[in-house]
Protein backbone atom coordinates (compact mmCIF):
# COMPACT_ATOMS: atom_id res chain seq x y z
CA UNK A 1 0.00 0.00 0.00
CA UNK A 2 1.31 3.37 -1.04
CA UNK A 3 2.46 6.04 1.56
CA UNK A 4 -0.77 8.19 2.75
CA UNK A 5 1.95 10.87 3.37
CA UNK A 6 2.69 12.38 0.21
CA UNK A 7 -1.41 11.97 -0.86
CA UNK A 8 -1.23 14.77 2.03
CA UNK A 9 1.36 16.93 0.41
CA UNK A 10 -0.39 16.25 -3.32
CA UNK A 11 -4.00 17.12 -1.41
CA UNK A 12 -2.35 20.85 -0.27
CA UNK A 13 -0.16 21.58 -3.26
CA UNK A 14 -3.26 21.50 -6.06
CA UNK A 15 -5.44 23.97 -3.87
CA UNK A 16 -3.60 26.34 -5.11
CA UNK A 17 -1.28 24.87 -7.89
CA UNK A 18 -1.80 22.82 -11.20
CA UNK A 19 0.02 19.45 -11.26
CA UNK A 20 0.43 17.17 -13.84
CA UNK A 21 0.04 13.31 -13.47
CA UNK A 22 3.61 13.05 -14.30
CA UNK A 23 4.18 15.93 -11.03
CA UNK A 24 2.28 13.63 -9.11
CA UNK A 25 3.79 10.80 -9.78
CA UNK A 26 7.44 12.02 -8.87
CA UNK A 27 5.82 13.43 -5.47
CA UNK A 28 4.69 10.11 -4.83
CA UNK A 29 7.85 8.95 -5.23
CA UNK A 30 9.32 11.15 -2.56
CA UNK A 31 11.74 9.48 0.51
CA UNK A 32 9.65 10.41 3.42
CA UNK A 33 10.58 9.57 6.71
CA UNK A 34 7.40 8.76 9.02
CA UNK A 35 7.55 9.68 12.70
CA UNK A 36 5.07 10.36 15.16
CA UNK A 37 5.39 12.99 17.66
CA UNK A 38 3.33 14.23 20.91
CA UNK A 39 1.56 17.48 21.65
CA UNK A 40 3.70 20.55 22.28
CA UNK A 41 7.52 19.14 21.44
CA UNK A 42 10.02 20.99 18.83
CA UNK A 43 10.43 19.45 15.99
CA UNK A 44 13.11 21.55 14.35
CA UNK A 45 14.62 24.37 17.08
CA UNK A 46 15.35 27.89 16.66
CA UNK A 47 19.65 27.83 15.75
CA UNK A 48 19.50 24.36 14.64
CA UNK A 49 20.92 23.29 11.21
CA UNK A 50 18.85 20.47 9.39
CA UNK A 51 19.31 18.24 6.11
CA UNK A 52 15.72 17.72 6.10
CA UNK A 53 12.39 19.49 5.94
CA UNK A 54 9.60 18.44 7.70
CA UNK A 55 6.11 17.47 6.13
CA UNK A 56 2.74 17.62 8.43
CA UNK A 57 0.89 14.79 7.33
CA UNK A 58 -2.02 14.56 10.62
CA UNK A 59 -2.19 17.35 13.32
CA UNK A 60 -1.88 21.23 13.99
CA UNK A 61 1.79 22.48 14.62
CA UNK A 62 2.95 25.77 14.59
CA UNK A 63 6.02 28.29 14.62
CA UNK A 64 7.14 30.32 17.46
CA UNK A 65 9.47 32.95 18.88
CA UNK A 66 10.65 33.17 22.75
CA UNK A 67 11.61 35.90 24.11
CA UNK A 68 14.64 36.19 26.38
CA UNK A 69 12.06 36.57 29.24
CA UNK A 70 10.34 33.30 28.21
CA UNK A 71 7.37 35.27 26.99
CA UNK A 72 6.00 32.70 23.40
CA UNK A 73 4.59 34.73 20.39
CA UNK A 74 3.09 32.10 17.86
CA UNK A 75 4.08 33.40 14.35
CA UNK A 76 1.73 30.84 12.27
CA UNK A 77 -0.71 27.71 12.35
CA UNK A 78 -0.23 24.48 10.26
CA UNK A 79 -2.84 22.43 8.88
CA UNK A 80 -1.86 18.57 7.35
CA UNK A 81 -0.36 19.16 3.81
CA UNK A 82 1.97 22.07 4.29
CA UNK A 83 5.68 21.85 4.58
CA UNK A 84 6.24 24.28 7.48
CA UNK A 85 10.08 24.69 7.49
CA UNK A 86 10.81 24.58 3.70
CA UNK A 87 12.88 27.42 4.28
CA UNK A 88 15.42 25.48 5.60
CA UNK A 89 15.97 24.25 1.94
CA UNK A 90 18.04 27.41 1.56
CA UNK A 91 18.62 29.01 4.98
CA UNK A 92 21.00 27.26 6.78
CA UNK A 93 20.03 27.87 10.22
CA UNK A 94 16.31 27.60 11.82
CA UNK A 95 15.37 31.57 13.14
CA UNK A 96 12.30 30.35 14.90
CA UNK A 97 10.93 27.00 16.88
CA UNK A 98 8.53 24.92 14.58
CA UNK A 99 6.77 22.77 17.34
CA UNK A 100 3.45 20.22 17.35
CA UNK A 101 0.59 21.98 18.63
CA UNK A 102 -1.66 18.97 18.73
CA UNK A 103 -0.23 14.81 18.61
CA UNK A 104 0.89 14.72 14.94
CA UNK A 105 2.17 12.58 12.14
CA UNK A 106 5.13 13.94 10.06
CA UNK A 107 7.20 13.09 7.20
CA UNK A 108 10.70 14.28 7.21
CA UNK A 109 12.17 14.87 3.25
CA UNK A 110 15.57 15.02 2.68
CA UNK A 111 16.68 18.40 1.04
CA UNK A 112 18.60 16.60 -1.62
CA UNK A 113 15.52 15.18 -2.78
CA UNK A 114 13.74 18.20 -2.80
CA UNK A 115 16.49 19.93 -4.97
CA UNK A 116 16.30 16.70 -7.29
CA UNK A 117 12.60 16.82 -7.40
CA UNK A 118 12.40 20.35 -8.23
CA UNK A 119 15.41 20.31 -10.89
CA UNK A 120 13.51 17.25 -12.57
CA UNK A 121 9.87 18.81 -12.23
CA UNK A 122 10.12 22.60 -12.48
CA UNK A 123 6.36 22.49 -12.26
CA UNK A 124 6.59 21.26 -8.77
CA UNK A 125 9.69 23.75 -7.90
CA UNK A 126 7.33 26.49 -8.90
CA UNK A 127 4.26 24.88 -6.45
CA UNK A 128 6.40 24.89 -3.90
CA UNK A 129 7.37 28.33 -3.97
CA UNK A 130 3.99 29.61 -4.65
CA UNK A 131 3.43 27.97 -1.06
CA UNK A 132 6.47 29.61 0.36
CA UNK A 133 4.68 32.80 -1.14
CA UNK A 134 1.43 31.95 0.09
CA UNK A 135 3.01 31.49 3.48
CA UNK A 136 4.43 34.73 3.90
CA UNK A 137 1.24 36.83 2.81
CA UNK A 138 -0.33 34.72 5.50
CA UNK A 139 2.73 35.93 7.71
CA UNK A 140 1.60 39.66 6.75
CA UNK A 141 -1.94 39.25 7.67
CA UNK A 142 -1.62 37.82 11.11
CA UNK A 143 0.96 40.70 11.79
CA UNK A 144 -1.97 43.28 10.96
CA UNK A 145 -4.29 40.71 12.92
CA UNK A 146 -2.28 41.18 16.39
CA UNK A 147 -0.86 44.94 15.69
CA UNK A 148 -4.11 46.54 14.10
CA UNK A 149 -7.32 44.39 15.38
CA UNK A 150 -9.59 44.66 18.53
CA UNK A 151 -9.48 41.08 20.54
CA UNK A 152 -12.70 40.00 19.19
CA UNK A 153 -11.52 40.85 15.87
CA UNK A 154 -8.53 39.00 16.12
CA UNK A 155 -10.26 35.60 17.15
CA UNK A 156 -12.85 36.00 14.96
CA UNK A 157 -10.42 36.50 11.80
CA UNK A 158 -8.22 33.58 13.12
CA UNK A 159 -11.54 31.22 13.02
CA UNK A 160 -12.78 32.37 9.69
CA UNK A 161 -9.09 31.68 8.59
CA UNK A 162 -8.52 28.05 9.74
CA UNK A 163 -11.80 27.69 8.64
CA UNK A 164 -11.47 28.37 5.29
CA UNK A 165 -7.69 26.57 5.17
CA UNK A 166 -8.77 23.08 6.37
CA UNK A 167 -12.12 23.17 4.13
CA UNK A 168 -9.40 23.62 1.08
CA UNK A 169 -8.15 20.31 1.99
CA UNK A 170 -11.39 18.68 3.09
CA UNK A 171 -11.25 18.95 6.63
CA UNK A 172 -14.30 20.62 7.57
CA UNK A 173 -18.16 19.43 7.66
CA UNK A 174 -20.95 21.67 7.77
CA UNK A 175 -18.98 24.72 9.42
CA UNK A 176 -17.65 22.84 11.91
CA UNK A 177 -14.13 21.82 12.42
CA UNK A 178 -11.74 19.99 14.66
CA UNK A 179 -8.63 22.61 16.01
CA UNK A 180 -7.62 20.98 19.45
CA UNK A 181 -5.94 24.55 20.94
CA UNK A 182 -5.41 25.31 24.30
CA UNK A 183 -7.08 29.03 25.50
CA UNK A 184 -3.23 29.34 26.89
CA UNK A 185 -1.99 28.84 22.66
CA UNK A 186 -4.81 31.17 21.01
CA UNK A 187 -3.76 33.51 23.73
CA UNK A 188 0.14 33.24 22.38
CA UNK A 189 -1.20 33.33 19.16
CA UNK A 190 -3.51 36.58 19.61
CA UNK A 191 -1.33 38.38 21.86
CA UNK A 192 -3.89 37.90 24.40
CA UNK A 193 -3.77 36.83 28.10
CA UNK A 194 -5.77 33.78 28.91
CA UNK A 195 -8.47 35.75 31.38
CA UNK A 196 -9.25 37.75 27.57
CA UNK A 197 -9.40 34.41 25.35
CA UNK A 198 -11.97 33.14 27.55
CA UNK A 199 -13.95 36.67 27.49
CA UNK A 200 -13.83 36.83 24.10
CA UNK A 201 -14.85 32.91 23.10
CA UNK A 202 -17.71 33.38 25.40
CA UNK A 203 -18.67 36.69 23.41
CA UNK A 204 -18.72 34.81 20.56
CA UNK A 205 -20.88 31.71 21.69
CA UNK A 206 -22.88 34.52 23.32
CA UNK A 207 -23.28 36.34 20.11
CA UNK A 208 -24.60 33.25 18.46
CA UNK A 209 -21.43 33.17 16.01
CA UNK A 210 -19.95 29.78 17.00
CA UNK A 211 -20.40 26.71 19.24
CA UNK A 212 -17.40 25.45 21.07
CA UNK A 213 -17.16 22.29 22.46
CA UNK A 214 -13.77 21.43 23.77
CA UNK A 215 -12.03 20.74 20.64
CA UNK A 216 -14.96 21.08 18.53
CA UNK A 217 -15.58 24.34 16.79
CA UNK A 218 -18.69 24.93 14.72
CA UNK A 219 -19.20 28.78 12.57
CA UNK A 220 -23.16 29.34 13.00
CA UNK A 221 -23.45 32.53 11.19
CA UNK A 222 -20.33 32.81 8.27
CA UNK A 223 -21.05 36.15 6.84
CA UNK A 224 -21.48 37.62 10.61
CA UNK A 225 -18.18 36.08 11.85
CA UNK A 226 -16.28 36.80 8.81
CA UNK A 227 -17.98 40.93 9.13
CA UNK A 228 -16.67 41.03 12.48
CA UNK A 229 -13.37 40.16 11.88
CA UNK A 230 -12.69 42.13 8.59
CA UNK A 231 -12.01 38.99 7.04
CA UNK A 232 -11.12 39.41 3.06
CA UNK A 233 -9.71 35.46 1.94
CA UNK A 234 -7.65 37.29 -1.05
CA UNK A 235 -4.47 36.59 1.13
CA UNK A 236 -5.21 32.70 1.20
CA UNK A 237 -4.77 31.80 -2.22
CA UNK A 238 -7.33 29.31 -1.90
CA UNK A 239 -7.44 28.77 -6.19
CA UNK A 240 -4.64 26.88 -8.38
CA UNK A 241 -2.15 29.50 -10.34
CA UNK A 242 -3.12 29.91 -13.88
């Protein structure tokens, strides 16, 4: 039975990129190194050097800076599909912590046979940096999310994003979506302190936007939460390059 690892990558990649069957097939054919890792632990650590990048096949994981002070800012939120640290393709050295948020399945690639894959299929090579593209005008929008945006705001534009993310990759069932986060996490994420995360979900369940149950998250009213927030998908990228 083939690798469901690289269906993940292949799944992500044509949401907003055209691939060819002979694309697919040499992304199929990908070394991928399956691990499994627990909630919360590095997987590649800020000054590290790596010969590999790291593939999230299940799970949420996410990239982070600490302050000297110990004070966490989360700078973004994986979904299954996306290769978090391709970066380290060309950087040398890791600038930030990319760490499982939730239990998750990865696939470590070795950069060599990225470089190969890319050389051989310069469809692919461009895919991939269309998602390295993708990922930093997501990078831009949560910076005007946490600088520019009330706290309601703010949660409400991070829901209608991961939202709208995990229903490109089939994730999501009638508005409502797994995303296993702590209140502690959306508050690193937000720049919010836990007391205000818990304020500000209630306002929302309150407001007859969303349900939340535990892990569970369900959007009742789309156009309202999406109003609230600002929320304008443009940055997202959700359609294949023409």
């Amino acid at each position: 039975m083939p690798s469901t690892l690289p269906t993940t990558l292949i799944t992500k990649l044509t949401v907003s990129n055209r691939l060819d069957s002979q694309d697919i097939r040499a992304i199929e054919r990908l070394p991928i190194r399956e691990q499994q890792l627990p909630a919360q632990k590095i997987i590649v650590a800020d000054g590290s050097r790596t010969k590999e990048s790291c593939l999230l096949a299940e799970g949420f994981a996410f990239r982070a800076k600490v302050t000297p002070d110990g004070k966490r800012q989360v700078l973004s939120l994986h979904v299954p599909g996306e290769i978090p640290d391709l970066q380290s393709l060309h950087l040398n050295v890791m600038d930030h912590d990319f760490s499982t948020l939730t239990p998750c399945t990865l696939g470590f690639i070795p950069h060599e046979a990225i470089k190969r894959l890319s050389s051989e299929r310069p469809n692919v090579a461009a895919a991939l940096w269309r998602e390295t593209l993708i990922d930093a005008s997501i990078f831009r929008e949560w910076i005007v999310n946490v600088g520019r945006r009330s706290a309601v705001e703010r949660m409400a534009h991070l829901f209608a994003e991961m939202h709208r993310r995990l229903k490109a990759i089939g994730r999501t069932s009638d508005g409502s979506f797994a995303f296993p986060i702590t209140q502690s996490d959306l508050g690193d994420c937000l720049g919010l302190s836990t007391v205000h995360v818990n304020r500000v979900l209630q306002e929302l369940r309150e407001s007859n936007i969303m349900q939340v149950e535990r892990s569970q998250y369900r959007i009742l009213d789309h156009g309202r939460l999406e109003e609230l927030a600002g929320f304008e998908p443009t940055y997202l990228h959700l359609q294949p390059a023409s």
